[in-house]
Protein backbone atom coordinates (compact mmCIF):
# COMPACT_ATOMS: atom_id res chain seq x y z
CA UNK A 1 -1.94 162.75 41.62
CA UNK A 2 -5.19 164.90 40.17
CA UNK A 3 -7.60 163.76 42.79
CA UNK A 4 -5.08 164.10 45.79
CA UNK A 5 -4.77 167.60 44.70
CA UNK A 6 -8.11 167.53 44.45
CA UNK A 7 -8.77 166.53 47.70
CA UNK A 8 -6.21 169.44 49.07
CA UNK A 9 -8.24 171.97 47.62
CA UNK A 10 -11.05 171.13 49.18
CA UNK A 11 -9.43 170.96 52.40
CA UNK A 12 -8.06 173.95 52.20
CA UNK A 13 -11.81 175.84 51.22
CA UNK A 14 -13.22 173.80 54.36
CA UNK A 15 -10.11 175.40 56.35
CA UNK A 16 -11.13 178.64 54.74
CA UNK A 17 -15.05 178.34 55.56
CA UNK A 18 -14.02 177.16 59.02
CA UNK A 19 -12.29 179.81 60.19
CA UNK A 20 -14.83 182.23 58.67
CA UNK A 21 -17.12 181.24 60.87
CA UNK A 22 -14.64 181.07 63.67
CA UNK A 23 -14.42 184.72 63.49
CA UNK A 24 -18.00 186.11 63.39
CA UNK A 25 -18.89 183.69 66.45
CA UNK A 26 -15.66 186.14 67.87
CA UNK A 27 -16.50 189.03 66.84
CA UNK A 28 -20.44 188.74 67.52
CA UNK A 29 -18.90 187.72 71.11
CA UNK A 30 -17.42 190.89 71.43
CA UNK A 31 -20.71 192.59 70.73
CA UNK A 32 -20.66 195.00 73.78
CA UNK A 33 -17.34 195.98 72.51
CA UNK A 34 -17.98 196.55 69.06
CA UNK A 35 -21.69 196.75 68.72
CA UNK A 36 -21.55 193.78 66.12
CA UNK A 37 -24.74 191.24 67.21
CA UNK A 38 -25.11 188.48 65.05
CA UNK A 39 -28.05 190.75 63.08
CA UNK A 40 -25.71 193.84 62.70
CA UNK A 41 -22.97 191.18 61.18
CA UNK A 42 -25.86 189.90 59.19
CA UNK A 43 -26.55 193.23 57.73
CA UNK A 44 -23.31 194.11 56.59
CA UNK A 45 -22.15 190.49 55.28
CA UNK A 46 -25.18 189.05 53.26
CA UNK A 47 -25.20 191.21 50.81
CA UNK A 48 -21.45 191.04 50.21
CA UNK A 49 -21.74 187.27 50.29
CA UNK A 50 -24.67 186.42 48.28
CA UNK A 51 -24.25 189.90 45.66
CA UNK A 52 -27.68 191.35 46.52
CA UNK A 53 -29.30 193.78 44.29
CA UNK A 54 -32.57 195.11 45.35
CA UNK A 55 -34.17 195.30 41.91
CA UNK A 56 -37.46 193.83 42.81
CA UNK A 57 -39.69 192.53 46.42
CA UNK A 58 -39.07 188.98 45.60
CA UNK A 59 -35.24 189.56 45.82
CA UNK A 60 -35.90 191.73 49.22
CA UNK A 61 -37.87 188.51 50.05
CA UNK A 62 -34.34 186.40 49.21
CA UNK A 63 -32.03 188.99 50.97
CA UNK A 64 -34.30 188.09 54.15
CA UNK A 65 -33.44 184.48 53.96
CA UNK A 66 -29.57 185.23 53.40
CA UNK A 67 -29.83 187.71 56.16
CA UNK A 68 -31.32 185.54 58.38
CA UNK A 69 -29.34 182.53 57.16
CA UNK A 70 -25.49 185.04 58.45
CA UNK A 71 -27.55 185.47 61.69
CA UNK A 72 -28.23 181.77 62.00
CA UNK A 73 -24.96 180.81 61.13
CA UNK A 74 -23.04 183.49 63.20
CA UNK A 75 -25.03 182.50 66.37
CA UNK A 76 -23.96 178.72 65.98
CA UNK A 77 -20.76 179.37 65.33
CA UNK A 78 -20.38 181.54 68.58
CA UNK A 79 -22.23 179.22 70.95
CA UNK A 80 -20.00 176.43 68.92
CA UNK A 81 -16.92 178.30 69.04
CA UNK A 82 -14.58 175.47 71.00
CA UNK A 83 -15.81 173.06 68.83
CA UNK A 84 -14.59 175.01 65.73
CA UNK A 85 -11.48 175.63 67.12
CA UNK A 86 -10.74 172.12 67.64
CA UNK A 87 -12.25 171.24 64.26
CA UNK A 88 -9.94 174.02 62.59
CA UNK A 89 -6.76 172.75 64.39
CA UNK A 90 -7.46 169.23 62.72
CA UNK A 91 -7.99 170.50 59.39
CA UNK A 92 -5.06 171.93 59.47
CA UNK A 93 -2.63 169.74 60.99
CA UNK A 94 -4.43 167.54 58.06
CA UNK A 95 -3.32 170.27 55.45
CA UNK A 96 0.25 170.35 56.81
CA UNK A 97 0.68 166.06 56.59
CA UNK A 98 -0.89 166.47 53.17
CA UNK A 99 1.25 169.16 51.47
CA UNK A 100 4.49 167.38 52.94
């Protein structure tokens, strides 16, 4: 039916958001590698995700927030990054029993 559908979709976004953040807690672990700290991700992703345009200071003062929001969420997900694996393996054995 319409709301089981429903109820896939959103599944599949959280699967989506999930591993997202699965992979900048990676790749901000592999920061002596690839010189990607949670700030340098932050950098290069929040303006991408939140379509910054520096037209005026109080939308420099927002792209802080958003900037500091990727770093805040990047260093949770790394130090958190069993925890989402585990979380991401359940979502999607969920998925799989739901689209059967």
């Amino acid at each position: 039916g319409e709301g089981g559908e429903g109820e896939v979709v959103a599944l599949r976004k959280t699967v989506l958001l999930v591993r997202f953040l699965e992979l900048l807690g990676r790749i901000s672990a592999n920061e002596e590698e690839n010189q990607m700290s949670e700030k340098n991700l932050g950098v290069v992703l929040a303006p991408c995700l939140f379509q910054f345009k520096p037209v005026n200071a109080e939308a420099i003062d927002r792209f802080a927030l958003m900037l500091n929001f990727v770093i805040e969420i990047t260093g949770e997900a790394r130090v958190h990054a069993e925890s989402l694996n585990n979380y991401l393996r359940s979502l999607e054995a969920e998925l799989h029993q739901r689209s059967l």
